[in-house]
C-alpha atoms as a PDB file:
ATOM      1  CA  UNK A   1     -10.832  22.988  -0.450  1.00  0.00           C
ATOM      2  CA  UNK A   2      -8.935  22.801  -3.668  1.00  0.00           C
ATOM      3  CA  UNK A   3      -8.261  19.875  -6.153  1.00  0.00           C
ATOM      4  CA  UNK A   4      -4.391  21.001  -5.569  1.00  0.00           C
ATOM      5  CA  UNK A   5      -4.702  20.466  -2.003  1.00  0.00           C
ATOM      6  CA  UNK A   6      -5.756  16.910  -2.371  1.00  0.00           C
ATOM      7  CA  UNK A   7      -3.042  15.646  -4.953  1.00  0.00           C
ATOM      8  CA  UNK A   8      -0.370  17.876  -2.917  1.00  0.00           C
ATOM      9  CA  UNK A   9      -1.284  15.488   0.084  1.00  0.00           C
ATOM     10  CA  UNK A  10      -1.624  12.479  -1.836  1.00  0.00           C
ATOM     11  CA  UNK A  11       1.826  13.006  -3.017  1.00  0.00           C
ATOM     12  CA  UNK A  12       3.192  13.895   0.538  1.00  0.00           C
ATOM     13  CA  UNK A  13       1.634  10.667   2.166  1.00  0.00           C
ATOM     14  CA  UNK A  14       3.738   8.641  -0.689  1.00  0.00           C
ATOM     15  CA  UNK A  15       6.509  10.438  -1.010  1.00  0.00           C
ATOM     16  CA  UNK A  16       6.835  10.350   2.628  1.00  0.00           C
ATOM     17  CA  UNK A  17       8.506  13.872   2.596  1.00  0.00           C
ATOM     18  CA  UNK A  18       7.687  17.673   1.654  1.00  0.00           C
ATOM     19  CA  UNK A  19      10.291  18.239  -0.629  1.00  0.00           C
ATOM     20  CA  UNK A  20      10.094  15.123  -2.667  1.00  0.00           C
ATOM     21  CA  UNK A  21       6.525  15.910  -3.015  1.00  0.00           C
ATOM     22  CA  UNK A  22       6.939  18.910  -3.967  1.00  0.00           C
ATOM     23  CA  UNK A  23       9.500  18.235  -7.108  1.00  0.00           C
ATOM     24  CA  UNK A  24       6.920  15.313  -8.211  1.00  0.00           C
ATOM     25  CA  UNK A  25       4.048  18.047  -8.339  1.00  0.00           C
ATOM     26  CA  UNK A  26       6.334  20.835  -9.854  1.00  0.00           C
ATOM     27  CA  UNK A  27       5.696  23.250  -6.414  1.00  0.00           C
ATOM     28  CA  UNK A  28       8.646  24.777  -4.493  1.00  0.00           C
ATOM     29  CA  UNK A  29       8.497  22.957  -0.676  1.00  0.00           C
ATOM     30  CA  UNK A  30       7.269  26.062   0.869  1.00  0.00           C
ATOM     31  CA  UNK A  31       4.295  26.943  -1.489  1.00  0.00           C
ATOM     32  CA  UNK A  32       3.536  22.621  -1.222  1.00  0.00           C
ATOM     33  CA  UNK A  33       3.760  22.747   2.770  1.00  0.00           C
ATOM     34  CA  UNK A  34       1.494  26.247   2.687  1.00  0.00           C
ATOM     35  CA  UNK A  35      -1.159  24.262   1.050  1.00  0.00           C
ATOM     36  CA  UNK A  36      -1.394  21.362   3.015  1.00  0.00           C
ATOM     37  CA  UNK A  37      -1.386  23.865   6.652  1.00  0.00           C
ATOM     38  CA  UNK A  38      -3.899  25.583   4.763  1.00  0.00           C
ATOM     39  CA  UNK A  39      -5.958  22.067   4.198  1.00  0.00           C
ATOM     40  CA  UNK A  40      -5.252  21.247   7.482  1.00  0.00           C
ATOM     41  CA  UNK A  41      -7.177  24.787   9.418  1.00  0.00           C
ATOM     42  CA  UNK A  42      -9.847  23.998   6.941  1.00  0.00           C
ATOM     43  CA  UNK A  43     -10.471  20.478   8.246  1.00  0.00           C
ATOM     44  CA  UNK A  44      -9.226  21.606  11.512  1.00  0.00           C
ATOM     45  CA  UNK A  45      -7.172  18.260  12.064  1.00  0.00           C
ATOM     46  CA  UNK A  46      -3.210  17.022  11.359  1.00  0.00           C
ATOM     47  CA  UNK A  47      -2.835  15.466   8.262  1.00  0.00           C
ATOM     48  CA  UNK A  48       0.810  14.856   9.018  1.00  0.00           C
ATOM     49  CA  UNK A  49       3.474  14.093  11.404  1.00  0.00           C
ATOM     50  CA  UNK A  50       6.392  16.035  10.927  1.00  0.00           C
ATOM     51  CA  UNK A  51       9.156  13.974  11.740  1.00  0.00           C
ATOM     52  CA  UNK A  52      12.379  15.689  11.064  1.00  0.00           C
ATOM     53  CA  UNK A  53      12.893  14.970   6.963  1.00  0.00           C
ATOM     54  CA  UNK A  54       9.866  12.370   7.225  1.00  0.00           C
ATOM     55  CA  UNK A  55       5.849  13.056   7.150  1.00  0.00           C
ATOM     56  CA  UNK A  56       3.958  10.243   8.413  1.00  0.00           C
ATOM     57  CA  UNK A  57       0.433  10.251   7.990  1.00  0.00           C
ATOM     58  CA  UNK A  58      -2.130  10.851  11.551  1.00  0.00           C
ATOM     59  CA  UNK A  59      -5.082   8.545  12.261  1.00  0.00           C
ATOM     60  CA  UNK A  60      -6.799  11.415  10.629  1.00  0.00           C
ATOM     61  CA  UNK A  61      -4.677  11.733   7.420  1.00  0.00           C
ATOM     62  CA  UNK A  62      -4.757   8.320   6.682  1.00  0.00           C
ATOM     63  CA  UNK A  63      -8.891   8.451   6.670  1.00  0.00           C
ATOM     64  CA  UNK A  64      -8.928  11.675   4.403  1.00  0.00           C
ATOM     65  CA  UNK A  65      -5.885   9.932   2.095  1.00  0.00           C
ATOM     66  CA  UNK A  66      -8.373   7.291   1.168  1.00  0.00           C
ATOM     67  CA  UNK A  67     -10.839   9.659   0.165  1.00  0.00           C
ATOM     68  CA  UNK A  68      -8.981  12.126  -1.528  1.00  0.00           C
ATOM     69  CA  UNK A  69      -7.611   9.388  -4.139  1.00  0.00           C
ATOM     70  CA  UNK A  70     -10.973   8.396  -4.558  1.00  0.00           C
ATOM     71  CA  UNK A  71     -12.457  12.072  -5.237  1.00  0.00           C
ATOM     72  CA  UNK A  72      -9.123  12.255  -7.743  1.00  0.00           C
ATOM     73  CA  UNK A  73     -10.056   8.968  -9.478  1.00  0.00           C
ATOM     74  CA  UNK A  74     -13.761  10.268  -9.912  1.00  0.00           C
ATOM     75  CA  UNK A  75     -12.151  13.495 -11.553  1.00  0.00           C
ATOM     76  CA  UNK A  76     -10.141  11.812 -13.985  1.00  0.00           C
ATOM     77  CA  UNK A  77     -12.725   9.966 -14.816  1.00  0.00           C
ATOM     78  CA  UNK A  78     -14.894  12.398 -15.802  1.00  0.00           C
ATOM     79  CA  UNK A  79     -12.631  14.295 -17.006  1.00  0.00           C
ATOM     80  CA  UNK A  80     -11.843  11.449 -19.759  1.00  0.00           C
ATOM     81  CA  UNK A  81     -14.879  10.468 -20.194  1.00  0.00           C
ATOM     82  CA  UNK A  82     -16.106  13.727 -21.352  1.00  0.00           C
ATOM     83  CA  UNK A  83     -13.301  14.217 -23.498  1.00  0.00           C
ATOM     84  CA  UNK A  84     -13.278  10.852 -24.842  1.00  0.00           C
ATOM     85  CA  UNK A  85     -15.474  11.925 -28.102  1.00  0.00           C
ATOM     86  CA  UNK A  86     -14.881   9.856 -31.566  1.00  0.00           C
ATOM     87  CA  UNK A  87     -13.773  13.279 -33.179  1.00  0.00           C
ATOM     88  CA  UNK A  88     -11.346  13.482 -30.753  1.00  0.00           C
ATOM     89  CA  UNK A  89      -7.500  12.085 -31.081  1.00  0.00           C
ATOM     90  CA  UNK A  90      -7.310   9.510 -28.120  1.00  0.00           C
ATOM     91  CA  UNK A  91      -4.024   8.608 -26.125  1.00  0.00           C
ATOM     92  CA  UNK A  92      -3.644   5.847 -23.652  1.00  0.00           C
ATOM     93  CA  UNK A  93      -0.569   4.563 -21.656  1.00  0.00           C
ATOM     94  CA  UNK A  94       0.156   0.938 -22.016  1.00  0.00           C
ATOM     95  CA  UNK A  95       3.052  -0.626 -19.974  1.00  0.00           C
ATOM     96  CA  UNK A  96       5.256  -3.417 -20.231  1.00  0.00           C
ATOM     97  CA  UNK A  97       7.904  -5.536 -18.797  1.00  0.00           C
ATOM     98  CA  UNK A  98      11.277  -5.760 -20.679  1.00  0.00           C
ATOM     99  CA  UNK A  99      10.590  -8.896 -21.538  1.00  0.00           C
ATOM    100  CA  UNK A 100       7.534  -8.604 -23.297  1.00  0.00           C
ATOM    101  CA  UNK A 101       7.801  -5.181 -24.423  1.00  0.00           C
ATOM    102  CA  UNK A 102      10.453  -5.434 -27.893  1.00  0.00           C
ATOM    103  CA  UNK A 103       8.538  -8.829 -28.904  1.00  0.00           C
ATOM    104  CA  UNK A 104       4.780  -7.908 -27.790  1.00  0.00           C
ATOM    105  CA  UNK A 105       4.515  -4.659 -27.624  1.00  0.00           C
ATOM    106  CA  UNK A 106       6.797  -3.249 -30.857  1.00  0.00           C
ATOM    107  CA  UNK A 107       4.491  -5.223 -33.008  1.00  0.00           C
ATOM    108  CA  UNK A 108       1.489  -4.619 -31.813  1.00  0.00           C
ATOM    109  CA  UNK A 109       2.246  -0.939 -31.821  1.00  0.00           C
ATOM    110  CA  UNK A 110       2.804  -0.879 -35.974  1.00  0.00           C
ATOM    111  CA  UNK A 111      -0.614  -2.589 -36.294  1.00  0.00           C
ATOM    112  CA  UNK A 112      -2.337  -0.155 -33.833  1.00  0.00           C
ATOM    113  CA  UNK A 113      -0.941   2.482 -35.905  1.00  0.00           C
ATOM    114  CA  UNK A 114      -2.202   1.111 -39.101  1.00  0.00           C
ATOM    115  CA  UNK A 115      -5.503   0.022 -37.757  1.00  0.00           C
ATOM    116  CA  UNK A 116      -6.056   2.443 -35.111  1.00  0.00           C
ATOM    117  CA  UNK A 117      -4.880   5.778 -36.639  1.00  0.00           C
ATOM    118  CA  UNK A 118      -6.255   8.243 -33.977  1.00  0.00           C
ATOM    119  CA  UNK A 119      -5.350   6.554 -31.208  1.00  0.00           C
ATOM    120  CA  UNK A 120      -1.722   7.597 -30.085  1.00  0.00           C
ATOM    121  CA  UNK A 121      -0.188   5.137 -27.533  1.00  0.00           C
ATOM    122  CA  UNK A 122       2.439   5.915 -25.190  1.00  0.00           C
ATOM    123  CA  UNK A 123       4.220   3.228 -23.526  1.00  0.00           C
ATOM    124  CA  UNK A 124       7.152   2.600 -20.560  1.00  0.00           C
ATOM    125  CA  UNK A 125       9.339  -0.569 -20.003  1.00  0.00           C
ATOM    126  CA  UNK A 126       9.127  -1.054 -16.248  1.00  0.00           C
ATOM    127  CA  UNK A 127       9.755  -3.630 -13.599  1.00  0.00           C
ATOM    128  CA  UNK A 128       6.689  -5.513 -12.817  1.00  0.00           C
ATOM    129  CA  UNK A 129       6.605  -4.183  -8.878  1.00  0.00           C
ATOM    130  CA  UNK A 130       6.895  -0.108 -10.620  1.00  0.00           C
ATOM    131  CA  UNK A 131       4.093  -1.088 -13.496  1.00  0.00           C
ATOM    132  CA  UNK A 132       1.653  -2.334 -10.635  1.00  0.00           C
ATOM    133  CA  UNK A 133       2.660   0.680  -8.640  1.00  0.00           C
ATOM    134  CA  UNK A 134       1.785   3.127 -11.826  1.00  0.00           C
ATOM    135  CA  UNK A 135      -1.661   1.651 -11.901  1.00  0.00           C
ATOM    136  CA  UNK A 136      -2.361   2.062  -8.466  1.00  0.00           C
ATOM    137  CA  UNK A 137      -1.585   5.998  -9.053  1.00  0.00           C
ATOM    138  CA  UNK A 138      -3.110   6.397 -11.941  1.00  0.00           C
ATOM    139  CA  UNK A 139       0.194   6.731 -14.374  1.00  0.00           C
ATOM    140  CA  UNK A 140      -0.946   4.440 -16.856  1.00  0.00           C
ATOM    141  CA  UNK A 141      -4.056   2.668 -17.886  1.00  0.00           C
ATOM    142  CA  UNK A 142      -2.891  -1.162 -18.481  1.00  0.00           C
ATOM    143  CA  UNK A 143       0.146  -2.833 -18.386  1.00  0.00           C
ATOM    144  CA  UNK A 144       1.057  -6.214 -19.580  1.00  0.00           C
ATOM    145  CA  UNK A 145       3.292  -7.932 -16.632  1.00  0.00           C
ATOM    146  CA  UNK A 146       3.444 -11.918 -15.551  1.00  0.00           C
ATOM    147  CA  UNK A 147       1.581 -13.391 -13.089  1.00  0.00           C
ATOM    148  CA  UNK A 148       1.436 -13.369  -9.821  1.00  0.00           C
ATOM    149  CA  UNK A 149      -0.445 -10.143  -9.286  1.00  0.00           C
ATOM    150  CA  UNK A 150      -2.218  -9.870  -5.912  1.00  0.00           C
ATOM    151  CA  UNK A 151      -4.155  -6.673  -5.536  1.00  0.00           C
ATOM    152  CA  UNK A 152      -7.463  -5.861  -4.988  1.00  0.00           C
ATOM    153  CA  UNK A 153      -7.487  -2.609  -6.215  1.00  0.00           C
ATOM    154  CA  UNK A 154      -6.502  -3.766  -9.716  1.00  0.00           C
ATOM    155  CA  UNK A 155      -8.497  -6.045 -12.616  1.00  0.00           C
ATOM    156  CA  UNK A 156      -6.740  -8.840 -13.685  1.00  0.00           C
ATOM    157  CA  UNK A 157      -7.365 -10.572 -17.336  1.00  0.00           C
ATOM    158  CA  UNK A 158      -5.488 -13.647 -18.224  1.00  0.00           C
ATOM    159  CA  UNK A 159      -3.543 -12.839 -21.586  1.00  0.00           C
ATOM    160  CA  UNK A 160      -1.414 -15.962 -22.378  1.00  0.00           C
ATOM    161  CA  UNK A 161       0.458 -18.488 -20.919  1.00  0.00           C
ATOM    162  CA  UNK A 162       3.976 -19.749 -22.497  1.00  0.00           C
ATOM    163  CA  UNK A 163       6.291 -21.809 -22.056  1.00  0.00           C
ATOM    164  CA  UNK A 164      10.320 -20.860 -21.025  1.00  0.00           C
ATOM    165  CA  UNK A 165      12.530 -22.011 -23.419  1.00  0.00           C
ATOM    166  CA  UNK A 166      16.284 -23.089 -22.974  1.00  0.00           C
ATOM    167  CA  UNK A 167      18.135 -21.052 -25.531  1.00  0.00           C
ATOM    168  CA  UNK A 168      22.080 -21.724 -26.251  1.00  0.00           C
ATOM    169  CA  UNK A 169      24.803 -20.666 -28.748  1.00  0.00           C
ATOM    170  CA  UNK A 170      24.195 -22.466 -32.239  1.00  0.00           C
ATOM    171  CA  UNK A 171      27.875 -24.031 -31.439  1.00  0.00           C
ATOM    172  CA  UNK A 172      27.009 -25.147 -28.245  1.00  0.00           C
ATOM    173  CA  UNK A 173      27.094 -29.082 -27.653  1.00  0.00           C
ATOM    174  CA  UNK A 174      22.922 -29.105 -26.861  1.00  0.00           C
ATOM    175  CA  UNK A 175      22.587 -27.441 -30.191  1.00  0.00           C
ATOM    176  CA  UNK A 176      22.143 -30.550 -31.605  1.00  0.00           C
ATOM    177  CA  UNK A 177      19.856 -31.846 -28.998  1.00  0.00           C
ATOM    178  CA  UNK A 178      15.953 -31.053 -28.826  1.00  0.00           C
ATOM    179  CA  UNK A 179      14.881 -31.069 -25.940  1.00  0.00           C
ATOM    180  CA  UNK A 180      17.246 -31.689 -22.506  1.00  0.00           C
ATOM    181  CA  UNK A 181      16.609 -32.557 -18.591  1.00  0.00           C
ATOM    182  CA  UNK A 182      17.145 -30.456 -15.914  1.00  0.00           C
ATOM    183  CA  UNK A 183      20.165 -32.886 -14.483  1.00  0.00           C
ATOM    184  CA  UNK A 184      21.555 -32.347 -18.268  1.00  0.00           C
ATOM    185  CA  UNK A 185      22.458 -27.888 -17.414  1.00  0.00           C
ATOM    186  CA  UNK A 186      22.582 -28.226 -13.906  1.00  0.00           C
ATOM    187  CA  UNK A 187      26.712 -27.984 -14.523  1.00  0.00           C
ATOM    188  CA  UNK A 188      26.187 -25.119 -16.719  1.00  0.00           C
ATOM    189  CA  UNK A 189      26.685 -21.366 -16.535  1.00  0.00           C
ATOM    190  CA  UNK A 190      23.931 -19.214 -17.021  1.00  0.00           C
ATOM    191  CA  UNK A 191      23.204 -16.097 -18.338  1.00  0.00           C
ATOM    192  CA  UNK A 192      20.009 -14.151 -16.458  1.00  0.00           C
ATOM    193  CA  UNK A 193      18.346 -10.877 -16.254  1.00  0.00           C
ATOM    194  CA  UNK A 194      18.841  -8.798 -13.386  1.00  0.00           C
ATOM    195  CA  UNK A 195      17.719  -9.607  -9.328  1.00  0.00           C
ATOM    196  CA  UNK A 196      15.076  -6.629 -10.048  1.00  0.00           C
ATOM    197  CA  UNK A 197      13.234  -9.181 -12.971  1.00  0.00           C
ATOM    198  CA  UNK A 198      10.447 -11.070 -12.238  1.00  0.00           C
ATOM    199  CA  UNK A 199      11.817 -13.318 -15.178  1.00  0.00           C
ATOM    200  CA  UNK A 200      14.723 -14.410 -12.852  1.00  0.00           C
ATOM    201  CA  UNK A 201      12.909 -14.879 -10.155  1.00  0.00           C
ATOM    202  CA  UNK A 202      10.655 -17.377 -11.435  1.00  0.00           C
ATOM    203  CA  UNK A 203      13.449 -19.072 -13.215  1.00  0.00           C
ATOM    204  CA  UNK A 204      14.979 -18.997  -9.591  1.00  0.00           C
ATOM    205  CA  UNK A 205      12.079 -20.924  -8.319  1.00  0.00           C
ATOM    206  CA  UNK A 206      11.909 -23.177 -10.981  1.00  0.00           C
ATOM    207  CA  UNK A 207      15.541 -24.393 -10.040  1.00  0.00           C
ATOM    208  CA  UNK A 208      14.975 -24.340  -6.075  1.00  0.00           C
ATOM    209  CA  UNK A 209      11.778 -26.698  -7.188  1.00  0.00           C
ATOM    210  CA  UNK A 210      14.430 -29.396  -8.906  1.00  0.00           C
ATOM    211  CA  UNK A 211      17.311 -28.525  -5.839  1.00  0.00           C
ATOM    212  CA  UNK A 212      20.054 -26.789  -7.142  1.00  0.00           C
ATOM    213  CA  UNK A 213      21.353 -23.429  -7.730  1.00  0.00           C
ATOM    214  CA  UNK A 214      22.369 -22.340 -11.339  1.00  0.00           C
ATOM    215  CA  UNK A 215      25.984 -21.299 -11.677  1.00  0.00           C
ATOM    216  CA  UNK A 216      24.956 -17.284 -12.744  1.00  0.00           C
ATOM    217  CA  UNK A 217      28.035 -16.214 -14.563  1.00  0.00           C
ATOM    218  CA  UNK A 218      26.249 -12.684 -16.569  1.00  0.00           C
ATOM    219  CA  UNK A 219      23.578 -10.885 -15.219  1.00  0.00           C
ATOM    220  CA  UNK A 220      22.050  -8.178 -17.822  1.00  0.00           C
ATOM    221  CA  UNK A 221      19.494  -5.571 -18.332  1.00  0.00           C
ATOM    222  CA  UNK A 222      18.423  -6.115 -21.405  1.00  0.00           C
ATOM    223  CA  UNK A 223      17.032  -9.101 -23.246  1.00  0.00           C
ATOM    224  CA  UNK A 224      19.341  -8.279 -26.518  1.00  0.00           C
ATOM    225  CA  UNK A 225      22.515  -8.102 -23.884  1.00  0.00           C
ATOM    226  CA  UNK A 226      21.870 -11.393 -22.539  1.00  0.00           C
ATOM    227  CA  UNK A 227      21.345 -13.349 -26.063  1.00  0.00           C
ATOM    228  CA  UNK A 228      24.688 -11.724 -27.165  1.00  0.00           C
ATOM    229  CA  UNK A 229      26.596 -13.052 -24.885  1.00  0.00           C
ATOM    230  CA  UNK A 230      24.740 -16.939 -24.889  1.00  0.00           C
ATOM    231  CA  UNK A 231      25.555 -15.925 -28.890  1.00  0.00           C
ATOM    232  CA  UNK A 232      29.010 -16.154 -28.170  1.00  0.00           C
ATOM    233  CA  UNK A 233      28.749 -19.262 -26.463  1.00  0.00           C
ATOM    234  CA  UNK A 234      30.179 -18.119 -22.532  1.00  0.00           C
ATOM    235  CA  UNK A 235      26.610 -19.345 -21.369  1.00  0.00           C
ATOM    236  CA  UNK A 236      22.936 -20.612 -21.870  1.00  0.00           C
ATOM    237  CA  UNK A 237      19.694 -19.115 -20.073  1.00  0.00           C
ATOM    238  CA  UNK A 238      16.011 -19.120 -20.295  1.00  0.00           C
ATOM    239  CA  UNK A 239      13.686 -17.204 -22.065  1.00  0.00           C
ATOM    240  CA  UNK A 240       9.375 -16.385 -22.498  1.00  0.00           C
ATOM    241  CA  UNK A 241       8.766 -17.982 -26.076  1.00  0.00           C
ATOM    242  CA  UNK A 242       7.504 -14.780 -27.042  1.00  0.00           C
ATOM    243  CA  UNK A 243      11.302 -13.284 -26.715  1.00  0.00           C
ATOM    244  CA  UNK A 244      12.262 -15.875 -29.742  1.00  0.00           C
ATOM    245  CA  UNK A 245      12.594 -14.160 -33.270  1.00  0.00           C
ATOM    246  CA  UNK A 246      13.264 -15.265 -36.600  1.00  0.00           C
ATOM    247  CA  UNK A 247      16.874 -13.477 -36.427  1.00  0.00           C
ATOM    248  CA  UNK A 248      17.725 -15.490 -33.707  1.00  0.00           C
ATOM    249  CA  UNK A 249      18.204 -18.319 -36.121  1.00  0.00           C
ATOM    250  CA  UNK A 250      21.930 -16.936 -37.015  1.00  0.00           C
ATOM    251  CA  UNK A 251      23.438 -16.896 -33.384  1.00  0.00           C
ATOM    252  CA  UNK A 252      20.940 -19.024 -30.996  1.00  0.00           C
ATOM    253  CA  UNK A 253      18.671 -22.247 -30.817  1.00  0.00           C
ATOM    254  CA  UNK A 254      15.898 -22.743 -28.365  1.00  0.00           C
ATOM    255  CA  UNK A 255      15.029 -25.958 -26.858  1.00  0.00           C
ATOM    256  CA  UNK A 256      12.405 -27.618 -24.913  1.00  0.00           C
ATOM    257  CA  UNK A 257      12.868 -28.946 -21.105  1.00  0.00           C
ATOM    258  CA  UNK A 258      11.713 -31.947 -20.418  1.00  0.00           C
ATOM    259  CA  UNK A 259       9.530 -32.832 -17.417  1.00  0.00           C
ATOM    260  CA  UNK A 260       7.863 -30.371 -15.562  1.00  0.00           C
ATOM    261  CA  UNK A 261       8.753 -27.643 -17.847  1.00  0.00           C
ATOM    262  CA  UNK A 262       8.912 -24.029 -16.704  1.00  0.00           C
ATOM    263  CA  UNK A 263       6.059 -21.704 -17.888  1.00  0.00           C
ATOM    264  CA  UNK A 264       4.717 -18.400 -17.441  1.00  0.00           C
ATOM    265  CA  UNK A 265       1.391 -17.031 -17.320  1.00  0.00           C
ATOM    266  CA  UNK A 266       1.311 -12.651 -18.884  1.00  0.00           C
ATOM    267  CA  UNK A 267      -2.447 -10.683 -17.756  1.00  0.00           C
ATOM    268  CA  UNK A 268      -3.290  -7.530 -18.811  1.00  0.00           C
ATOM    269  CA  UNK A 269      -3.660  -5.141 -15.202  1.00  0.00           C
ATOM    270  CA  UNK A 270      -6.202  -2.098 -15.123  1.00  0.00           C
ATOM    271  CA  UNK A 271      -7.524  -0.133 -12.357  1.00  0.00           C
ATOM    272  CA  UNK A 272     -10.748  -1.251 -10.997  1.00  0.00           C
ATOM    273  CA  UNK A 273     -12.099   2.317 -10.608  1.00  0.00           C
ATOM    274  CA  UNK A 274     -10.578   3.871 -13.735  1.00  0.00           C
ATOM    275  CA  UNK A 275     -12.842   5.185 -16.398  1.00  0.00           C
ATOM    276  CA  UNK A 276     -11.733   3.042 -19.759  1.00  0.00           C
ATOM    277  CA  UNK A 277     -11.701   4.997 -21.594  1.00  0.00           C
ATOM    278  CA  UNK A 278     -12.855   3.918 -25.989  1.00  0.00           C
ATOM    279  CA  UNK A 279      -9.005   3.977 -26.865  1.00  0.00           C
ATOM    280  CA  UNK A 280      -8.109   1.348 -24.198  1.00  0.00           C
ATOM    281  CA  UNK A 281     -10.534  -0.802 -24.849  1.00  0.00           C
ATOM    282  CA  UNK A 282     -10.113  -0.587 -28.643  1.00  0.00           C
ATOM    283  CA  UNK A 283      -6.124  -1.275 -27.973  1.00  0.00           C
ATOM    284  CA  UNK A 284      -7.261  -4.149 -26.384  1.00  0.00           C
ATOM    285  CA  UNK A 285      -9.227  -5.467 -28.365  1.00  0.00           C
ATOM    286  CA  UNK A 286      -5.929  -4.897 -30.931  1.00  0.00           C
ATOM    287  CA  UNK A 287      -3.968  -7.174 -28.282  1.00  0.00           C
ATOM    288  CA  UNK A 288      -6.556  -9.770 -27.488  1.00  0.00           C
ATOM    289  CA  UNK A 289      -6.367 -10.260 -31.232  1.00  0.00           C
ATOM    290  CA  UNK A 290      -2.780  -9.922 -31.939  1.00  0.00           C
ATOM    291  CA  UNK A 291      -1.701 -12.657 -28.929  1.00  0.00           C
ATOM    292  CA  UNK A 292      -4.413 -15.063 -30.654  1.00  0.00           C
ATOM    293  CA  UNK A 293      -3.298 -15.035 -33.641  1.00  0.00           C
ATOM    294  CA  UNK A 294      -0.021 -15.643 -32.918  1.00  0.00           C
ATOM    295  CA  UNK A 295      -0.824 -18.106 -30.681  1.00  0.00           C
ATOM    296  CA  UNK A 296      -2.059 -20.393 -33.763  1.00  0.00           C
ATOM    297  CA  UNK A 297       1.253 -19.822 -35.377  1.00  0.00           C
ATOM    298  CA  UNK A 298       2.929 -21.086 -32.681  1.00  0.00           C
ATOM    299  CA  UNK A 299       0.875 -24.391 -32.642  1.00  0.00           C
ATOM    300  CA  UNK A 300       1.221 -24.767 -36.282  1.00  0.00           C
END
């Protein structure tokens, strides 16, 4: 049995299919689908169904699946952990959501590189369900998402809670205002991030929880999309806190709800089994730090 075998079915069982499989391990289908025939003689049972285009997992695949990630996990882990030397350059892969990621991340980044020197960081802007996802697998080791997370495969460490802020154009008739009611937008038109972002879905609950539905006139991809177009005053939305910077100032002002204000609470998601390595837990460290002392800003 080879350590090729076991990540070629690993990758079958969650790609579902040979041939996607095989272009996420860099294999041509046949050589992929030798390999796993091959595993399967040697164990002398089915791993897979073949089901047309599909390959669903037998009661026997899905017993040697669970293993095989874990014998995977254990290599990686040694692996880094025997590489992970102070002499050495370290790397890590950190991931965010969109909405953290310019306003958290970017800054944190120039400090680790100032502070942490040898320790190169690599980062992705994700969705919140396809950061959890690359933690499961193994892609990265933390990512910085909003709470809920339910998983018990993963550690969870509260990071920060903040509060969601109106924000509207600096011409806008609330500009003057500072703080408003929920009864005071409910006529509005809003500006949100896409159905995919966790932000608008909270911001989604948070209106079901006053009953009514915001009048969603933009929907956008990007944080600096959406305050461009509340900039030029054809809507207001809601932001994290964190997403407020000083430039702002020229084109937007943020303002507090009143009541039972919206809020959001960010954690910091690792694998449970995944060797930490010194990097990631001197890049957290950097964060822990960075989020604290910003956090006194903010109250000052």
């Amino acid at each position: 049995m080879e350590m090729s075998q076991l990540r070629y079915a690993v990758a079958v069982a969650e790609a579902g299919n040979f041939t996607r499989a095989a272009e996420r391990c860099h294999v041509t289908q046949p050589a992929l689908s030798q390999q796993i025939i091959n595993l399967e003689d040697e164990l002398g049972q089915k791993l897979f169904h073949r089901l047309g285009r599909k390959a669903v997992l037998t009661e026997a695949g899905a017993a040697f699946l669970e293993r095989a990630r874990r014998i995977l996990f254990e290599v990686e882990n040694a692996t880094k952990e025997l590489q992970d030397h102070p002499s050495l350059d370290r790397r890590i892969t950190v991931g965010a959501l969109p909405t953290i990621a310019p306003y958290l991340l970017v800054p944190l980044l120039a400090r680790c590189r100032k502070e942490l020197p040898h320790l190169l960081v690599h980062t992705r802007e994700d969705f919140r369900s396809d950061l959890l996802r690359a933690v499961v697998e193994g892609d990265l080791d933390l990512a910085i998402v909003s709470m809920p997370v339910k998983d018990p495969r993963l550690s969870i460490e509260p990071l920060m809670t903040e509060p969601l802020l109106l924000v509207v154009s600096k011409n806008h008739p609330f500009a003057t205002r500072r703080e408003l009611s929920v009864n005071d937008i409910a006529d509005e038109t809003f500006v949100t991030m896409g159905e995919s972002s966790t932000l608008a879905a909270q911001i989604r609950g948070f209106f079901g929880d006053h009953n009514f539905v915001p009048k969603i006139g933009y929907r956008c991809a990007q944080i600096a999309t959406l305050k461009a177009i509340v900039g030029l005053g054809l809507g207001i939305s809601i932001l994290p806190q964190v997403d407020r910077q000083p430039e702002d100032r020229d084109t937007l002002v943020y303002l507090r709800i009143a009541g039972s204000a919206p809020r959001r609470e960010l954690a910091i998601v690792r694998h449970l089994q995944r060797y930490q390595s010194r990097g990631a837990e001197q890049f957290l460290a950097l964060l822990r730090d960075h989020v604290s002392r910003n956090a006194v800003l903010e109250s000052d």
